[in-house]
N, C-alpha and C. Protein backbone atom coordinates (compact mmCIF):
# COMPACT_ATOMS: atom_id res chain seq x y z
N UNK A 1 160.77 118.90 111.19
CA UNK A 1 159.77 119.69 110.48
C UNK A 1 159.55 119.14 109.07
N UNK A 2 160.80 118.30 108.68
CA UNK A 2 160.40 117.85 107.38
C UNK A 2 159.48 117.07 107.38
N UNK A 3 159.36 115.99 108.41
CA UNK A 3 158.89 114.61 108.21
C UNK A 3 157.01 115.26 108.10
N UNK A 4 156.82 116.43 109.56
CA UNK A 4 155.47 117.00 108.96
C UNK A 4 155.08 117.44 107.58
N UNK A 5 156.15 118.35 106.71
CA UNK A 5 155.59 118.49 105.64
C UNK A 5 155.64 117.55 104.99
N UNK A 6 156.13 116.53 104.69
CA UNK A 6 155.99 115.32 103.98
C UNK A 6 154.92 114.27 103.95
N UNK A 7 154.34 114.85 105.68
CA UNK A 7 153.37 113.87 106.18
C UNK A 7 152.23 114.22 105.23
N UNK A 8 151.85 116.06 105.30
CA UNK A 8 150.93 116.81 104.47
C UNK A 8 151.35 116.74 103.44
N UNK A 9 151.94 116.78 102.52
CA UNK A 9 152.44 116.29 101.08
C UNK A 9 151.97 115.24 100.88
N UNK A 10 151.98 114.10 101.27
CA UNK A 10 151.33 112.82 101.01
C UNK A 10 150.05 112.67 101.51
N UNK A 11 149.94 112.99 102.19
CA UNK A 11 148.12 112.85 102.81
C UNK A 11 147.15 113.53 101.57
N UNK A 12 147.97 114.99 101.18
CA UNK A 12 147.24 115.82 100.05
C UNK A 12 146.97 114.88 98.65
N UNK A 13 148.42 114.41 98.28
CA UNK A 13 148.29 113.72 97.56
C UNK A 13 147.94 112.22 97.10
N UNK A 14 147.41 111.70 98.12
CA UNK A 14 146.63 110.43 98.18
C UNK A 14 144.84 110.94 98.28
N UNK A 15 144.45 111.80 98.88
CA UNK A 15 142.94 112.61 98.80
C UNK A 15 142.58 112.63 97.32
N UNK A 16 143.58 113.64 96.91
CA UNK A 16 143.31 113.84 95.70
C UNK A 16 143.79 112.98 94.89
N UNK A 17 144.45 112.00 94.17
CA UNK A 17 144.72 111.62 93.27
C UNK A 17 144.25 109.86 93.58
N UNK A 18 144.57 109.28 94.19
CA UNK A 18 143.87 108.06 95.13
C UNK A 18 142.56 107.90 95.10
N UNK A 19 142.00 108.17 96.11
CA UNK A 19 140.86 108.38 96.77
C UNK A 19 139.65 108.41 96.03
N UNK A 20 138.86 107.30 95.81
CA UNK A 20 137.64 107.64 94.50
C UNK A 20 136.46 107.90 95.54
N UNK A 21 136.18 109.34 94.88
CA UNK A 21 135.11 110.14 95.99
C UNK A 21 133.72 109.41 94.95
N UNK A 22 132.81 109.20 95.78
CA UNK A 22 131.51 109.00 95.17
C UNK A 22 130.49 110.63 94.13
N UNK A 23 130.21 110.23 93.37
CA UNK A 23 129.56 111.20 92.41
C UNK A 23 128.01 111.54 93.63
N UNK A 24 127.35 112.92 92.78
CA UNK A 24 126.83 113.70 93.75
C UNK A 24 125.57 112.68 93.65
N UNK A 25 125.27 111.73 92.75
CA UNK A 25 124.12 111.12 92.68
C UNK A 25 124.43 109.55 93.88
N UNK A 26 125.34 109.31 93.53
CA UNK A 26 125.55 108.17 94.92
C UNK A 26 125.52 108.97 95.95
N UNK A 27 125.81 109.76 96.49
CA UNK A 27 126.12 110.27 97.66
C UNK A 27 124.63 110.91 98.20
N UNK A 28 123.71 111.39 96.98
CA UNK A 28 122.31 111.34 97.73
C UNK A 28 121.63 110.13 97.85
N UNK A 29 121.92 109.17 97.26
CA UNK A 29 121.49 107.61 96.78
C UNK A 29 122.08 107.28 98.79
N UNK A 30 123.30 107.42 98.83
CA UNK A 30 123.52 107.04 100.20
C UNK A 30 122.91 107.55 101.41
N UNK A 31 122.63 108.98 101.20
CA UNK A 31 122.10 109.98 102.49
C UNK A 31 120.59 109.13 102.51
N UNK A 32 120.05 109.13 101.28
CA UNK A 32 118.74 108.62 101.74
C UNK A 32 118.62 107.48 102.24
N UNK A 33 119.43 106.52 101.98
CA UNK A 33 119.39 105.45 102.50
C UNK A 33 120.27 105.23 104.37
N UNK A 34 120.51 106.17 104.28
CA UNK A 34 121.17 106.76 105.95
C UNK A 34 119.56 107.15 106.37
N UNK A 35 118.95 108.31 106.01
CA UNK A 35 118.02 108.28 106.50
C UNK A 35 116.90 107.66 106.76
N UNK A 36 117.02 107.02 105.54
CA UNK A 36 115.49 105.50 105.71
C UNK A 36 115.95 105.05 106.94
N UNK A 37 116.88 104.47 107.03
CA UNK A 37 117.38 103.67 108.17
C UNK A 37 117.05 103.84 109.14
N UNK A 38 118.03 105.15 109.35
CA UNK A 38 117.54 105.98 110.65
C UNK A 38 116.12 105.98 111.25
N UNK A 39 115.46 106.25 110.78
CA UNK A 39 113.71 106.60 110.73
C UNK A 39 112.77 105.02 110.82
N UNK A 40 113.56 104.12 110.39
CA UNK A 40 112.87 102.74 111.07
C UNK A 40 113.38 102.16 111.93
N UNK A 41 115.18 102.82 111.93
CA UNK A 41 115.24 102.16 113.53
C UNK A 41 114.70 102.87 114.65
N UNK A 42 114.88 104.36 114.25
CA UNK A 42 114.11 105.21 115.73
C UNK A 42 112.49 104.79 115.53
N UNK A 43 111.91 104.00 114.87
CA UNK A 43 110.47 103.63 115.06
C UNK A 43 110.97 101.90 115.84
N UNK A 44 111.52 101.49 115.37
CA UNK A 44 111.52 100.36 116.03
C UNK A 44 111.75 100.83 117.73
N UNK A 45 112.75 100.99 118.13
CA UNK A 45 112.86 101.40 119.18
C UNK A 45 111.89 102.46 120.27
N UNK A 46 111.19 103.12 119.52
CA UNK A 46 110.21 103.74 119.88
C UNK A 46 108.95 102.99 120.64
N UNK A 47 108.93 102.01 119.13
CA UNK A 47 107.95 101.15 119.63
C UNK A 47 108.27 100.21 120.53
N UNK A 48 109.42 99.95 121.04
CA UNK A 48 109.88 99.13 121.98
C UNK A 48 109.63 99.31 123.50
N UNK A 49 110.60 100.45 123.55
CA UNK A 49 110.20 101.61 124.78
C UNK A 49 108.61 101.68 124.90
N UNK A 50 107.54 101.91 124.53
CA UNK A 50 106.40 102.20 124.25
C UNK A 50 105.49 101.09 124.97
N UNK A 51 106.29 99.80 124.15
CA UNK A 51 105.63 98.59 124.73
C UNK A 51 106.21 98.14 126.31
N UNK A 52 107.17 98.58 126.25
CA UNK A 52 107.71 98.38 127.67
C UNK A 52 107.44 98.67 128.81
N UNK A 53 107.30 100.02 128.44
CA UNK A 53 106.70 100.99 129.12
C UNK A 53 105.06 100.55 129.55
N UNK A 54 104.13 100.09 128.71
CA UNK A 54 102.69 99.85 129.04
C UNK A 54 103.02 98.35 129.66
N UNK A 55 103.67 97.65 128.88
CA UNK A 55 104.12 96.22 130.02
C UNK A 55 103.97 96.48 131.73
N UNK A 56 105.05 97.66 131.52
CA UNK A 56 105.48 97.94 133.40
C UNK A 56 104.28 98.62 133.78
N UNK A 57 103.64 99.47 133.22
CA UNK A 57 102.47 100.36 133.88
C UNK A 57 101.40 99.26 134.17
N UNK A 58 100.97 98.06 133.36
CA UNK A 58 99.86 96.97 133.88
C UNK A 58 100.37 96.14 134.58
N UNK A 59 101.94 95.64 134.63
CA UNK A 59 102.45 94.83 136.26
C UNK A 59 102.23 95.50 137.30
N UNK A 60 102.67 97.12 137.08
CA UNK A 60 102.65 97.46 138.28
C UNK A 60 101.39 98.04 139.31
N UNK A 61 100.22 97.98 138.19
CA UNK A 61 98.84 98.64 138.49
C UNK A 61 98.52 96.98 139.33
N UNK A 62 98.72 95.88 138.61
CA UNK A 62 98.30 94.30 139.30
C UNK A 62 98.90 94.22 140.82
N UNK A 63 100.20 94.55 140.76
CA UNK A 63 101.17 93.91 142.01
C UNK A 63 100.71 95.33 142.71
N UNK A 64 100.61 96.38 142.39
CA UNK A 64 100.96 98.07 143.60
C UNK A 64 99.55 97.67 144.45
């Protein structure tokens, strides 16, 4: 039982005293840049599927 509290004793104290948390202005600086991301890769891929999709619908209107 010791070695657990010791485990939480040190885990606590590496979070807090360790650990350099980013300030609230990086951390929206980061979200937005999570979301840009996000939002051009789900367009890329969108548009992928999209094109793929009309690819297969005019092979298959030629060959059916």
């Amino acid at each position: 039982m010791n070695k657990v509290r010791a485990y939480f004793r040190e885990s606590y104290h590496e979070l807090v005293h360790k650990v350099s948390w980013p300030t609230w202005q990086e951390l929206q600086s980061s979200t937005m840049v999570v979301l840009i991301a996000t939002v051009v890769i789900t367009a890329i891929v969108w548009g992928m599927d999209a094109l793929s999709h009309l690819m297969l619908t005019q092979y298959y209107k030629i060959i059916g």
